[in-house]
C-alpha atoms as a PDB file:
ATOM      1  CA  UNK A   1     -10.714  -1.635   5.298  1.00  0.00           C
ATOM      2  CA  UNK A   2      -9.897  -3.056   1.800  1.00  0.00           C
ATOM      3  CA  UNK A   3     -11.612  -0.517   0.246  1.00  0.00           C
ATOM      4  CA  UNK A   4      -9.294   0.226  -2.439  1.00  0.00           C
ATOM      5  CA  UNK A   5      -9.306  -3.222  -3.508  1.00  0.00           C
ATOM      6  CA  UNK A   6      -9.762  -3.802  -7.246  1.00  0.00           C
ATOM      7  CA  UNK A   7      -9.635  -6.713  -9.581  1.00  0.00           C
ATOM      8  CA  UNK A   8      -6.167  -5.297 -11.375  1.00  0.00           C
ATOM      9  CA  UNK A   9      -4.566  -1.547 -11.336  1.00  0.00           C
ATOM     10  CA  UNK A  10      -3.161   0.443 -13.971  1.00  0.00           C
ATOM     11  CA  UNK A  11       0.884   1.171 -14.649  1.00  0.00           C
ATOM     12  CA  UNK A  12       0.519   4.707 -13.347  1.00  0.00           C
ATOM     13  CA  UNK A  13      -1.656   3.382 -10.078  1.00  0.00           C
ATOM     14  CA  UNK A  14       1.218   1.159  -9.459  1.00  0.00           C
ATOM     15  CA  UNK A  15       3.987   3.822 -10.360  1.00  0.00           C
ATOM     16  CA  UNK A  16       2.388   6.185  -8.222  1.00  0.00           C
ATOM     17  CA  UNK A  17       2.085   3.405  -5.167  1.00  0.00           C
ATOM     18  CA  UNK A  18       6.040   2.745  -5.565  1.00  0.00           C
ATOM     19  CA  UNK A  19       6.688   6.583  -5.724  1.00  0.00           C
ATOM     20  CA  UNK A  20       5.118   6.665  -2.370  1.00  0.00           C
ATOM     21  CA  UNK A  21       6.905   3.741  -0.895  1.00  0.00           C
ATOM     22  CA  UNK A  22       9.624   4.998  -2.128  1.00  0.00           C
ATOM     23  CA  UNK A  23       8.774   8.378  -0.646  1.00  0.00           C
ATOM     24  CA  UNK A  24       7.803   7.506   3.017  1.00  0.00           C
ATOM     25  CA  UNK A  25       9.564   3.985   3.412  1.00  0.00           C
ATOM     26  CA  UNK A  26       6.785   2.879   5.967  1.00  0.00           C
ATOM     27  CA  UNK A  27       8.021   0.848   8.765  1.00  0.00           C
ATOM     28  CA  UNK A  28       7.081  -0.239  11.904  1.00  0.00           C
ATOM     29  CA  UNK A  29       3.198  -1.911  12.162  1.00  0.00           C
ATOM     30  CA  UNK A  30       0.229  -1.495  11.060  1.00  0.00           C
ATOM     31  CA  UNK A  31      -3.593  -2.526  12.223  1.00  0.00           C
ATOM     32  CA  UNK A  32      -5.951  -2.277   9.440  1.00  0.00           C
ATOM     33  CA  UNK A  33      -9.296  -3.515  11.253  1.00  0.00           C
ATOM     34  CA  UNK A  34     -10.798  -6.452   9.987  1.00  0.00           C
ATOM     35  CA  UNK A  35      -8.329  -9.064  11.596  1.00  0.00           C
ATOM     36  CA  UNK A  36      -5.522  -7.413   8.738  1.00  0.00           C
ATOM     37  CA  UNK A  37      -2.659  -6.447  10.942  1.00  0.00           C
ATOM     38  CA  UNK A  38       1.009  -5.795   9.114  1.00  0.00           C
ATOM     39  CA  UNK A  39       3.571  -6.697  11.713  1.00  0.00           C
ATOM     40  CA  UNK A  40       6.900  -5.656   9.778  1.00  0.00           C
ATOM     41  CA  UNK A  41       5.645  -3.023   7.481  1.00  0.00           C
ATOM     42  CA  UNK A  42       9.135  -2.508   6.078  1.00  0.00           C
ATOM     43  CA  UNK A  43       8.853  -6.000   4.451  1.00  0.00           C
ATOM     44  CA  UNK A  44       5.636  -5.814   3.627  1.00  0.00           C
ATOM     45  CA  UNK A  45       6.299  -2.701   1.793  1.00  0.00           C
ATOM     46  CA  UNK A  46       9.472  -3.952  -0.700  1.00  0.00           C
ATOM     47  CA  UNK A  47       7.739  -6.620  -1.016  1.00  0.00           C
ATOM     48  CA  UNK A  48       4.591  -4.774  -2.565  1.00  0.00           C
ATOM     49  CA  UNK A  49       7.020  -2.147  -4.527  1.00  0.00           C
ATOM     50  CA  UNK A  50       8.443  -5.242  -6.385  1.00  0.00           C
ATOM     51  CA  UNK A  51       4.879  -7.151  -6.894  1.00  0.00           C
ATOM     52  CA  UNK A  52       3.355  -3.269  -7.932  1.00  0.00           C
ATOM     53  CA  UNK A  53       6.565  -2.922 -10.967  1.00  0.00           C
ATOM     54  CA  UNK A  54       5.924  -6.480 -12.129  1.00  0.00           C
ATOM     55  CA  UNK A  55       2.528  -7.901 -11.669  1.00  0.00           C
ATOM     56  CA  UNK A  56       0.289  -4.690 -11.573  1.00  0.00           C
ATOM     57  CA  UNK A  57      -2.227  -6.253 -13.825  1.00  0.00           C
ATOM     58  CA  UNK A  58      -2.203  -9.454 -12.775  1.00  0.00           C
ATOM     59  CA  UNK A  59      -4.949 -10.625 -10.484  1.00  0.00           C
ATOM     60  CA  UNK A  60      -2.931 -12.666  -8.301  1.00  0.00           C
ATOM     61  CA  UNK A  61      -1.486 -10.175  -6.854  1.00  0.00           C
ATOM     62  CA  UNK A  62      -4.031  -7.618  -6.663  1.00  0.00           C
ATOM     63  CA  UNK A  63      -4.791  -8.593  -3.083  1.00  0.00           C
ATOM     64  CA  UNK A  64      -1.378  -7.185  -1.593  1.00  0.00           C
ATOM     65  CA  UNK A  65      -1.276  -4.056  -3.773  1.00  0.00           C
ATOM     66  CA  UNK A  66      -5.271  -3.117  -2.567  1.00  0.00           C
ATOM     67  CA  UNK A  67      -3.488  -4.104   0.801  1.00  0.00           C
ATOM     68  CA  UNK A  68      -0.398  -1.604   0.646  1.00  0.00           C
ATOM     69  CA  UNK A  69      -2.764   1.073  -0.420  1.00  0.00           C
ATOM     70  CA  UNK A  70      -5.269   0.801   2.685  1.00  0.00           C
ATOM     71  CA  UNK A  71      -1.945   1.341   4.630  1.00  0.00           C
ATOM     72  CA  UNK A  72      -1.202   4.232   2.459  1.00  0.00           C
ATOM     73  CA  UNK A  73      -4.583   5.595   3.067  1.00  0.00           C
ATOM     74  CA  UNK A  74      -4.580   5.035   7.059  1.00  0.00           C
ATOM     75  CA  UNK A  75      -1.050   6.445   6.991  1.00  0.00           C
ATOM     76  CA  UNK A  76      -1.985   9.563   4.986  1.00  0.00           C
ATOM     77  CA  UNK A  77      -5.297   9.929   7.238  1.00  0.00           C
ATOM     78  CA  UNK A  78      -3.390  10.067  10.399  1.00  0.00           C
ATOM     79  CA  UNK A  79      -0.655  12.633   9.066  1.00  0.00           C
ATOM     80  CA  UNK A  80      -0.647  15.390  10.582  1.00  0.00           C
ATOM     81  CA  UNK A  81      -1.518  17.938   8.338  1.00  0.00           C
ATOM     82  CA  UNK A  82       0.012  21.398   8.088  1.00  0.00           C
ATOM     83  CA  UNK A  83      -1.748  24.475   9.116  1.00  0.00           C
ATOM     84  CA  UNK A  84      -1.796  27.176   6.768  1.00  0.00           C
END
């Protein structure tokens, strides 16, 4: 996937990742393709909410927060969605 990888991401990228951690506390595992595959989600996802408050613009890091939002996207995409 990675497709929402990018070099750094803004406060209000990162606020709106945590708000969604926060949201839908993702647990379990995850398979992302590409040889990525998330074993304990759960961790994976505090651990990202802490790296996304403190280190959003900081390169290092930008590989777990482009990371946490492929898992958002797959987790979003497989939703079920609500008929209206």
């Amino acid at each position: 996937m990675h497709e929402n990888y990018k070099r750094t991401y803004t406060k209000e990228e990162a606020d709106d990742l945590v708000r969604w951690i926060e949201q839908t506390k993702p647990s379990g595992e995850i398979d992302l393709g590409d040889g990525v595959f998330i074993r304990d989600l759960k961790k994976f996802s505090d651990q990202v909410k802490h790296i996304a408050k403190e280190k959003y613009d900081n390169p290092t890091f930008s590989g777990q927060i482009g990371l946490m939002m492929d898992v958002r996207t797959k987790l979003d995409s497989s939703a079920p969605q609500n008929p209206e």
